[in-house]
PDB file of N, CA and C in Angstrom:
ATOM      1  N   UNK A   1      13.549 -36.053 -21.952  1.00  0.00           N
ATOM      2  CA  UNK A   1      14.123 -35.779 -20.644  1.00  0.00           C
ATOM      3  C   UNK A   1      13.588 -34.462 -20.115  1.00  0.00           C
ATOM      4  N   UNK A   2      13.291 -34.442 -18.886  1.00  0.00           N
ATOM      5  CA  UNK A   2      12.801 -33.554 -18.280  1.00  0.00           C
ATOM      6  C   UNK A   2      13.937 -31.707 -18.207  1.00  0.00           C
ATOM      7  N   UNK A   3      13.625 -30.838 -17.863  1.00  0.00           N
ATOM      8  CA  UNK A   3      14.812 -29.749 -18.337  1.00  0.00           C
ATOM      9  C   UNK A   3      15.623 -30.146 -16.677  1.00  0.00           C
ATOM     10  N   UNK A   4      16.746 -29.873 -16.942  1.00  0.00           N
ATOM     11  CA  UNK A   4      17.891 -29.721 -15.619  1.00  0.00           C
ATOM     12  C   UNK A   4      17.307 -28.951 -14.898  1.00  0.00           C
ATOM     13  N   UNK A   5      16.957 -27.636 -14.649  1.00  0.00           N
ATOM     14  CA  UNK A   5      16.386 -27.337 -13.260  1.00  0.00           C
ATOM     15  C   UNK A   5      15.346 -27.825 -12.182  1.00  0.00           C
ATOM     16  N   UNK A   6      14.321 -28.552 -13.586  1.00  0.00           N
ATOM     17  CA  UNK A   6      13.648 -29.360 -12.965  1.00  0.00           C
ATOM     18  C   UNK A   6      14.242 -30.758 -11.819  1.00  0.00           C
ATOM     19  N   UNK A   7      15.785 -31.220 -12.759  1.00  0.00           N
ATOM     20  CA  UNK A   7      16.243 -32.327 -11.635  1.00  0.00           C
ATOM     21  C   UNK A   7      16.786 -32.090 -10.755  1.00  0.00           C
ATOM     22  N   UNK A   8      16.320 -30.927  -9.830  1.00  0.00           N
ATOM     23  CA  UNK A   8      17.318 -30.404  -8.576  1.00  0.00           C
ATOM     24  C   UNK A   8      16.309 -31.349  -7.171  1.00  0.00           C
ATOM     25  N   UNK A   9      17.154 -31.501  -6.239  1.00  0.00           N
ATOM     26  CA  UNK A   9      16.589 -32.198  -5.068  1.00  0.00           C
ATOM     27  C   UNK A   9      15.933 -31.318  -4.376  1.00  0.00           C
ATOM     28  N   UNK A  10      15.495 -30.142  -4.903  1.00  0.00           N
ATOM     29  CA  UNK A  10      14.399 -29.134  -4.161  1.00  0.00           C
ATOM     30  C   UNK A  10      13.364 -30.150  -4.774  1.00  0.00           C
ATOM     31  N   UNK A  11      13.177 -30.634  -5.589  1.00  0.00           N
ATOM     32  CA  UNK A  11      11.898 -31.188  -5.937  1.00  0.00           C
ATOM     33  C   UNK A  11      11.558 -32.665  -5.694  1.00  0.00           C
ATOM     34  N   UNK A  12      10.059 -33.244  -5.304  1.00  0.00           N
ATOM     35  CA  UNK A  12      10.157 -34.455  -4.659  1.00  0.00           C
ATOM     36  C   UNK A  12      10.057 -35.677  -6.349  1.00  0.00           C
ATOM     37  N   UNK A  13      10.636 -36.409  -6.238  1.00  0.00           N
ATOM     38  CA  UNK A  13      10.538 -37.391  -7.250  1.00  0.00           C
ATOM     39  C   UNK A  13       9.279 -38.415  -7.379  1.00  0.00           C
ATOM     40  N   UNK A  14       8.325 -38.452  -7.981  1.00  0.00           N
ATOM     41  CA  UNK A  14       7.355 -39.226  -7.619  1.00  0.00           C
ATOM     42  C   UNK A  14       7.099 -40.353  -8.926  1.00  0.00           C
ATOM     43  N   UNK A  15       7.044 -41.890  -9.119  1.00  0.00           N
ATOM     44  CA  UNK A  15       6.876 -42.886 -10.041  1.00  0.00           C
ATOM     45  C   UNK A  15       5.371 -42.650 -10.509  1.00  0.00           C
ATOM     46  N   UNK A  16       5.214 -42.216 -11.990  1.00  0.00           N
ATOM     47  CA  UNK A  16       4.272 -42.534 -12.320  1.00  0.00           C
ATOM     48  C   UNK A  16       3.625 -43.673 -13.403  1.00  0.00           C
ATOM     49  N   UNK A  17       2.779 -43.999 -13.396  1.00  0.00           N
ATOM     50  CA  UNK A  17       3.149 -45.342 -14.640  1.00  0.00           C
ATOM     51  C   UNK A  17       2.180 -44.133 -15.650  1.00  0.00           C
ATOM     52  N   UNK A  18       1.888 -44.515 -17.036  1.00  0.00           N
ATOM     53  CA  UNK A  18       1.593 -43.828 -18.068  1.00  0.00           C
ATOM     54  C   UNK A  18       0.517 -44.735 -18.967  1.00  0.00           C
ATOM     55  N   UNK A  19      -0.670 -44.141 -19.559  1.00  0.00           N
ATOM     56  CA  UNK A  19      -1.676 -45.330 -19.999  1.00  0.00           C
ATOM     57  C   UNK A  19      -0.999 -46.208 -20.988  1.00  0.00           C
ATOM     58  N   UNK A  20       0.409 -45.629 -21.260  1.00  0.00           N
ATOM     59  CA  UNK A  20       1.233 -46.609 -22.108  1.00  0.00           C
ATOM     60  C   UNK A  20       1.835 -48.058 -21.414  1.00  0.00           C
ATOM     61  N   UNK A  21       2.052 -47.181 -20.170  1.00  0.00           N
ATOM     62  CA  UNK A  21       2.251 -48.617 -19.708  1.00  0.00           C
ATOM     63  C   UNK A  21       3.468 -48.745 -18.729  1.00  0.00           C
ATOM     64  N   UNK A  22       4.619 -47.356 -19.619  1.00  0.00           N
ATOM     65  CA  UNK A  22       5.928 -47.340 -19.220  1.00  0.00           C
ATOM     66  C   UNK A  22       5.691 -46.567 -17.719  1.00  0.00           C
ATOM     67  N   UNK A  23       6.595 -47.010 -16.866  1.00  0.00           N
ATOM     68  CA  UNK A  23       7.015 -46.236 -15.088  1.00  0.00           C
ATOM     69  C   UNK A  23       8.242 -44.820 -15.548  1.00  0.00           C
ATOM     70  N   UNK A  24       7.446 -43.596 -15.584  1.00  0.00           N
ATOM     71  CA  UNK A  24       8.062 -42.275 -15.888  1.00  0.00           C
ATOM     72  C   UNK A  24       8.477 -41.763 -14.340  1.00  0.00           C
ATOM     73  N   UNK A  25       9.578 -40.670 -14.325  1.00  0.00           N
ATOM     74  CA  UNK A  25       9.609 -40.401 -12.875  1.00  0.00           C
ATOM     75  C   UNK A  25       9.244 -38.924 -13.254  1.00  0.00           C
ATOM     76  N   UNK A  26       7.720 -38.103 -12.499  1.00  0.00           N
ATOM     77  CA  UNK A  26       7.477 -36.712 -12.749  1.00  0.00           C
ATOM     78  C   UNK A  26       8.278 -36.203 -11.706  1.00  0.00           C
ATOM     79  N   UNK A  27       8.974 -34.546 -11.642  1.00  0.00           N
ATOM     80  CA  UNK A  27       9.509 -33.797 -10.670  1.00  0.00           C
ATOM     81  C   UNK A  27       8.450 -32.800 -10.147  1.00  0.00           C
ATOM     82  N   UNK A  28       7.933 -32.989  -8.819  1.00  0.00           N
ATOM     83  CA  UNK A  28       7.106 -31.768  -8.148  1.00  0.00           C
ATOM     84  C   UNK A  28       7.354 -31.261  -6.843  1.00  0.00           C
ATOM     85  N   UNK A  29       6.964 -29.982  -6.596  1.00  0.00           N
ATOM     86  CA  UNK A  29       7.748 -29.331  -5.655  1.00  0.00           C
ATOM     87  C   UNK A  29       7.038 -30.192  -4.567  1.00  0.00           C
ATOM     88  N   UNK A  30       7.732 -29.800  -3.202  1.00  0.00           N
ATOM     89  CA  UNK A  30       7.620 -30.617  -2.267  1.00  0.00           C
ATOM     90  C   UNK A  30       6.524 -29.771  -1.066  1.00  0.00           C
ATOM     91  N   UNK A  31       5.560 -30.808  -0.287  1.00  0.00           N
ATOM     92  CA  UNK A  31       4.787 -30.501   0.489  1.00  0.00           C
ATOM     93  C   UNK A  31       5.048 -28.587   1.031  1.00  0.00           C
ATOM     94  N   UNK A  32       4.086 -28.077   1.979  1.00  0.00           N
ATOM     95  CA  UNK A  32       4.540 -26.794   2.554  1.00  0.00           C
ATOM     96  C   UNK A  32       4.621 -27.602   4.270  1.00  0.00           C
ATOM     97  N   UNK A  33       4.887 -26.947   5.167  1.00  0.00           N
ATOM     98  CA  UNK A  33       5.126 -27.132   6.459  1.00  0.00           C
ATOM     99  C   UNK A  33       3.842 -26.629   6.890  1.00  0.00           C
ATOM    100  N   UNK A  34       3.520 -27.476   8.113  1.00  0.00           N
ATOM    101  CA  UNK A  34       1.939 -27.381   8.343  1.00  0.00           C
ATOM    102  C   UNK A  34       1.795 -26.038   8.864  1.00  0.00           C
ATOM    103  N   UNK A  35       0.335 -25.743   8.987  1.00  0.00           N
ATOM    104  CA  UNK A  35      -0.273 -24.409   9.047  1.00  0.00           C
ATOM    105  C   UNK A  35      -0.350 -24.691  10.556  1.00  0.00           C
ATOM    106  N   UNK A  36       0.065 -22.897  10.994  1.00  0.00           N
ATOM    107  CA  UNK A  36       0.734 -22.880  12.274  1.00  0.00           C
ATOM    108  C   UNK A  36      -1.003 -22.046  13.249  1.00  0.00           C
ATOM    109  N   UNK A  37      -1.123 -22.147  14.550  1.00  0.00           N
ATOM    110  CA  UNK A  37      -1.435 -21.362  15.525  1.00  0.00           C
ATOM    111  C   UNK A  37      -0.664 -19.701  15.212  1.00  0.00           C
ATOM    112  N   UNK A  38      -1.702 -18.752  15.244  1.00  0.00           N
ATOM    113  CA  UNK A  38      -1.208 -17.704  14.597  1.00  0.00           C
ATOM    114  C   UNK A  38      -0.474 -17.132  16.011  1.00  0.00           C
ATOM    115  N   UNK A  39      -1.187 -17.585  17.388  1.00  0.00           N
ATOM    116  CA  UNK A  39      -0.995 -17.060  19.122  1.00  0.00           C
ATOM    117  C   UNK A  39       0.276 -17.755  19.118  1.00  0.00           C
ATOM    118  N   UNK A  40       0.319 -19.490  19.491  1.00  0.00           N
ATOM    119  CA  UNK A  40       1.107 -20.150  20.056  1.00  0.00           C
ATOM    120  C   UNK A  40       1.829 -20.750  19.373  1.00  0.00           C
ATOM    121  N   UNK A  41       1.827 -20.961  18.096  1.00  0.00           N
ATOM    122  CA  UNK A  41       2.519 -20.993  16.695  1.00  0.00           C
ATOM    123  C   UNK A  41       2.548 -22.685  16.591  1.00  0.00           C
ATOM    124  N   UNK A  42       1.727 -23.388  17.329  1.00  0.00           N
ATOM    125  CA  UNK A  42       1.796 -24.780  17.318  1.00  0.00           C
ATOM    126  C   UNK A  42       0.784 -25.437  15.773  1.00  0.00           C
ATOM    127  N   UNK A  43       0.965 -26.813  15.268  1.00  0.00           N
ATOM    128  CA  UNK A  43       0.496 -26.971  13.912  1.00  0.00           C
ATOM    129  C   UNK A  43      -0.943 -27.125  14.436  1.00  0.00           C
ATOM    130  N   UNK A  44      -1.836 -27.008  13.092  1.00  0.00           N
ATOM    131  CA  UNK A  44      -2.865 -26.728  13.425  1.00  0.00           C
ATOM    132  C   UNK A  44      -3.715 -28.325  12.737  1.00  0.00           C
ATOM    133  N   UNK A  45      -4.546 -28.886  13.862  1.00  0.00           N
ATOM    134  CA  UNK A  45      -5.086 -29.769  13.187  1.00  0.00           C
ATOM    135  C   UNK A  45      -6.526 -29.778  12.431  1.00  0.00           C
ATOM    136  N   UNK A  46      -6.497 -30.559  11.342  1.00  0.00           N
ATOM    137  CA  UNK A  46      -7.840 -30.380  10.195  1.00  0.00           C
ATOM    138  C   UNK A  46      -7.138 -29.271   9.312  1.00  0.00           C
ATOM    139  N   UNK A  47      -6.043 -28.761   9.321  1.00  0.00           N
ATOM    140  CA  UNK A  47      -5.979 -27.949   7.771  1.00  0.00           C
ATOM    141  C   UNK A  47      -4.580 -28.442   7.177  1.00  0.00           C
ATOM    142  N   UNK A  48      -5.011 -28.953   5.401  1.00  0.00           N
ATOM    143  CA  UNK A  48      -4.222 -29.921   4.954  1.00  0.00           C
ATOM    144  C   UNK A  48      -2.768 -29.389   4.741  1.00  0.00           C
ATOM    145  N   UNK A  49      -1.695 -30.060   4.287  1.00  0.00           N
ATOM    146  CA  UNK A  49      -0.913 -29.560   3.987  1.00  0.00           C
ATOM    147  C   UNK A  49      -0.501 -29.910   2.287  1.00  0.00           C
ATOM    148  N   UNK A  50      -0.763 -29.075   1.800  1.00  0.00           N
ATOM    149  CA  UNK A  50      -0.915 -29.168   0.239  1.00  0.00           C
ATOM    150  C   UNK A  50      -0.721 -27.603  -0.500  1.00  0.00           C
ATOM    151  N   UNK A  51      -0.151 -28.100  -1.613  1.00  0.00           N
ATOM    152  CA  UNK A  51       0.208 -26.973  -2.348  1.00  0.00           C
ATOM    153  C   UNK A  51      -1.169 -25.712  -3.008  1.00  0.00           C
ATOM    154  N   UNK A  52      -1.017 -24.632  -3.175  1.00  0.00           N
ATOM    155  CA  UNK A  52      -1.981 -23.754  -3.557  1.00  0.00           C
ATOM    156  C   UNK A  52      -2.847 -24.323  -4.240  1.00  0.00           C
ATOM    157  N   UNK A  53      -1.960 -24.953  -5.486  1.00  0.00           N
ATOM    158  CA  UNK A  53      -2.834 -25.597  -6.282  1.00  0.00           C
ATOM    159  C   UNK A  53      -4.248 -26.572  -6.033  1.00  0.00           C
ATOM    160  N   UNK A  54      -3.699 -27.148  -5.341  1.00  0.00           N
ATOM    161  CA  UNK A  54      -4.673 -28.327  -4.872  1.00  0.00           C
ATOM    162  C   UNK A  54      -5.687 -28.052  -3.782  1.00  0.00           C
ATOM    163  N   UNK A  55      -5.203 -26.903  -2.826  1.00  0.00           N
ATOM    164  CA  UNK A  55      -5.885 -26.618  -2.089  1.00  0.00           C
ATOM    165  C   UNK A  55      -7.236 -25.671  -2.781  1.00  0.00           C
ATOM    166  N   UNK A  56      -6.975 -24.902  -4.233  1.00  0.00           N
ATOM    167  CA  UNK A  56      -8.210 -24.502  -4.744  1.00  0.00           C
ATOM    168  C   UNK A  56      -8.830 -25.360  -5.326  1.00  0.00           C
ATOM    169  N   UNK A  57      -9.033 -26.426  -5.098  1.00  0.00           N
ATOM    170  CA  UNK A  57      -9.842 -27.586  -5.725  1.00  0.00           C
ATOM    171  C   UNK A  57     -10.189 -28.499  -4.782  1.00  0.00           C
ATOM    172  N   UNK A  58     -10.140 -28.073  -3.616  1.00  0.00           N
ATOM    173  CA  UNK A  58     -10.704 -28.683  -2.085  1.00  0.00           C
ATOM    174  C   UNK A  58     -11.874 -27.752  -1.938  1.00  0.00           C
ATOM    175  N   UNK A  59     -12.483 -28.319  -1.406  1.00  0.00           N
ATOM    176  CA  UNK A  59     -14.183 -27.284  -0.803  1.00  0.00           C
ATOM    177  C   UNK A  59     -13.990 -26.299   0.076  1.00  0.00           C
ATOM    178  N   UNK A  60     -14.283 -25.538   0.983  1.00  0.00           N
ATOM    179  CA  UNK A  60     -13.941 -24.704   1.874  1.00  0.00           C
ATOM    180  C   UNK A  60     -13.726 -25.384   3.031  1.00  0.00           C
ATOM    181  N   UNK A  61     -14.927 -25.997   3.309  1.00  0.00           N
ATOM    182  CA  UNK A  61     -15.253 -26.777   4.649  1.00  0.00           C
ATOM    183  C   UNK A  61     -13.867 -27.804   4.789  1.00  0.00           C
ATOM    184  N   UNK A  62     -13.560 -28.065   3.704  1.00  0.00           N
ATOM    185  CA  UNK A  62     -12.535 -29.312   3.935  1.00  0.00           C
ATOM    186  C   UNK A  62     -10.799 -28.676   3.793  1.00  0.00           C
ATOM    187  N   UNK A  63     -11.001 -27.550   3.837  1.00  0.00           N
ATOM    188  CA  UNK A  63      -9.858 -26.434   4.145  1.00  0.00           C
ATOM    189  C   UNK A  63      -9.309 -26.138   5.292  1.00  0.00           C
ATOM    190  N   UNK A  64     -10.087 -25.913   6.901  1.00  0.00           N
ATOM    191  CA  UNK A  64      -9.827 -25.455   8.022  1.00  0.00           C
ATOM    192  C   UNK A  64     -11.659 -25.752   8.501  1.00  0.00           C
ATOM    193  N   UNK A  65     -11.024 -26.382   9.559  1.00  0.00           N
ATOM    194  CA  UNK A  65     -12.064 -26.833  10.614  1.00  0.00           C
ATOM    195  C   UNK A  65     -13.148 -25.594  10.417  1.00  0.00           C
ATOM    196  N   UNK A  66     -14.904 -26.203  10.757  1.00  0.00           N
ATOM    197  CA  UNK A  66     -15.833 -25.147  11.065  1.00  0.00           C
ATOM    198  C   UNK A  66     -15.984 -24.409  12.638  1.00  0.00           C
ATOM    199  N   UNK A  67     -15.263 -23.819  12.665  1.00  0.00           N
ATOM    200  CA  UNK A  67     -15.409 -23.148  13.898  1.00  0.00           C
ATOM    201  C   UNK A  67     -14.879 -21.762  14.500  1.00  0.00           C
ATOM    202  N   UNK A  68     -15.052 -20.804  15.505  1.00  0.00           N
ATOM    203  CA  UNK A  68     -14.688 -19.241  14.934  1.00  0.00           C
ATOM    204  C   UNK A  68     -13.160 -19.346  15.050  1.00  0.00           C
ATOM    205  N   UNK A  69     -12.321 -18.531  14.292  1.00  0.00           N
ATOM    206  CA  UNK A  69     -10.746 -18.658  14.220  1.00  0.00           C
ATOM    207  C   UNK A  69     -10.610 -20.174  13.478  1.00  0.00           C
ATOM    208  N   UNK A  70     -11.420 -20.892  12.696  1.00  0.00           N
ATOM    209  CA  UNK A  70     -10.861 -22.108  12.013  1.00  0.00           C
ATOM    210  C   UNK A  70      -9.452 -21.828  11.118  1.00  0.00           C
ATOM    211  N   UNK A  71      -8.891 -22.607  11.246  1.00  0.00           N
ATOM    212  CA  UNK A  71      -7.757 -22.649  10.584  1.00  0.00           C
ATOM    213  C   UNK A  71      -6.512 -21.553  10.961  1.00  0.00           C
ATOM    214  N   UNK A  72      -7.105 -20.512  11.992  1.00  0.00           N
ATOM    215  CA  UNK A  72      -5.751 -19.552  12.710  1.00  0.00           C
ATOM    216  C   UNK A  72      -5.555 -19.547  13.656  1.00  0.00           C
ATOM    217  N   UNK A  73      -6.662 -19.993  14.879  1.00  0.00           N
ATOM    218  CA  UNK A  73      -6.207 -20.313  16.153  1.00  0.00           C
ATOM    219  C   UNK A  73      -6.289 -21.800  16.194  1.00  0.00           C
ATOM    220  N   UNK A  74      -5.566 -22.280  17.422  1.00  0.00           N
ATOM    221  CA  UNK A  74      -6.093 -23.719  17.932  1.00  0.00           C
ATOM    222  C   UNK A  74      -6.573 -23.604  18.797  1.00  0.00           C
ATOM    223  N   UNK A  75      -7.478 -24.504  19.270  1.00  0.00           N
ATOM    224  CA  UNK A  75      -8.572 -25.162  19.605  1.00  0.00           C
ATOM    225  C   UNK A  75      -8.285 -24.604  21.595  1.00  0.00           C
ATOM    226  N   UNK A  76      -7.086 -24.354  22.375  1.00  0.00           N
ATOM    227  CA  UNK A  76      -6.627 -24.429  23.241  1.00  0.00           C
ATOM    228  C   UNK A  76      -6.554 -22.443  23.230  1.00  0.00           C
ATOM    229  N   UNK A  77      -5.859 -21.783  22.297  1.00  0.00           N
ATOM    230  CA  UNK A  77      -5.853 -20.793  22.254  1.00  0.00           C
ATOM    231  C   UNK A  77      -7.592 -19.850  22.213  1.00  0.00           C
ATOM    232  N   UNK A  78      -7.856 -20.990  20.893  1.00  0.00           N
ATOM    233  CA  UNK A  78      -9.923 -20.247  21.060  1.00  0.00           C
ATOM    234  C   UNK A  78     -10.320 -20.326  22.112  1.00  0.00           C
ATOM    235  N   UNK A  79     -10.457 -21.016  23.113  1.00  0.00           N
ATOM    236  CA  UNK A  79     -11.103 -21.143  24.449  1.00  0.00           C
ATOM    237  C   UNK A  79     -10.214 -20.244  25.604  1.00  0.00           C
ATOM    238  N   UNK A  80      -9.365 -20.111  25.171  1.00  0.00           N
ATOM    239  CA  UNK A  80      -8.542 -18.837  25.956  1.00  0.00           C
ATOM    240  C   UNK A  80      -8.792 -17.671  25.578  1.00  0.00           C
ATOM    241  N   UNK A  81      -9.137 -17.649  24.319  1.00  0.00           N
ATOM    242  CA  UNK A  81      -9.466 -16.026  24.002  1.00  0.00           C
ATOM    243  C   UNK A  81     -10.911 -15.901  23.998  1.00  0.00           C
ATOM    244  N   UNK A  82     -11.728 -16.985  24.015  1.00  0.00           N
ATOM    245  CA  UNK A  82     -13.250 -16.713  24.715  1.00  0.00           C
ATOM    246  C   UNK A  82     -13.333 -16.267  25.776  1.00  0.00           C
ATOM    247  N   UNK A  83     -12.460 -17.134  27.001  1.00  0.00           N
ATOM    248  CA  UNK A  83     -12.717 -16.511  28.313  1.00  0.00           C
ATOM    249  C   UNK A  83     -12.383 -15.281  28.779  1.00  0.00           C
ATOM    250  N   UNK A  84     -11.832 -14.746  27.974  1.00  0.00           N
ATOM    251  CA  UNK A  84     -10.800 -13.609  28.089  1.00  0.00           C
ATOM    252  C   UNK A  84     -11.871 -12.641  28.012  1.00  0.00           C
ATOM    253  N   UNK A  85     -12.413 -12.672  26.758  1.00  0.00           N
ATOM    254  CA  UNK A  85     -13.707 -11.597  26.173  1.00  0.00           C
ATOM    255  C   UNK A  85     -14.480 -11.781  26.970  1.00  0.00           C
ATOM    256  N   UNK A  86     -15.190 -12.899  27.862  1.00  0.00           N
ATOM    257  CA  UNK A  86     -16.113 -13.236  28.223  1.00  0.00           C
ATOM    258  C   UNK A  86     -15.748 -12.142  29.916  1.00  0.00           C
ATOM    259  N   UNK A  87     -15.014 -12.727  29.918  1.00  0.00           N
ATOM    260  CA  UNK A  87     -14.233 -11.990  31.249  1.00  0.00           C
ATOM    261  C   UNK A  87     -14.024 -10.310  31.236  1.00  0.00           C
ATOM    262  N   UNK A  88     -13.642  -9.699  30.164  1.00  0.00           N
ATOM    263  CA  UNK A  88     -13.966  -8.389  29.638  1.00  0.00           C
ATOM    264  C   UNK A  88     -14.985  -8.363  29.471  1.00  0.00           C
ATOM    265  N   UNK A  89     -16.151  -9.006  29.288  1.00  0.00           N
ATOM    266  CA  UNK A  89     -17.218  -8.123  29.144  1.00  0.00           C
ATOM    267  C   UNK A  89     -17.858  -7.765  30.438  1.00  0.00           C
ATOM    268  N   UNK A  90     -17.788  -8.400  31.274  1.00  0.00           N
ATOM    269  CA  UNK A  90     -18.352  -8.075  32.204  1.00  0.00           C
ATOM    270  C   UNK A  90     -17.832  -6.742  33.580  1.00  0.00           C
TER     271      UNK A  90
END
């Protein structure tokens, strides 16, 4: 049996079967809440939502979109803060 703190409903219950054969139930913590717009705080799309763990065993590229501010601005905010600079520079 798994230890009691482990069976608290903070943790998600997931069926695994075993090369034995038998259906075990493992306890693991549960997803994080998606990765936010750092400006407009809206979720950000292309960056996964997965635990530390797993996310160091993803590639970089497949971490947060290729593009400048990947993975901290969105896509609506980058083009606002281009024009902005673009507009300051001149």
């Amino acid at each position: 049996m798994v230890r009691p703190a482990l069976r608290s409903r903070s943790r998600r219950r997931v069926k695994v079967r075993t090369p034995g054969g038998r259906q075990v139930t493992h306890y693991e913590k549960r997803k994080p809440g998606p990765a936010r717009c750092a400006r407009c705080g809206r979720p950000l799309a292309g960056v996964p939502r997965l635990r530390p763990n797993r996310l160091r065993r993803m590639s970089k590229t497949a971490k947060r979109p290729e593009r400048p501010y990947g993975g901290v601005l969105c896509p609506s905010c980058l083009a606002e803060l281009l024009r902005e600079s673009i507009i300051g520079d001149q």
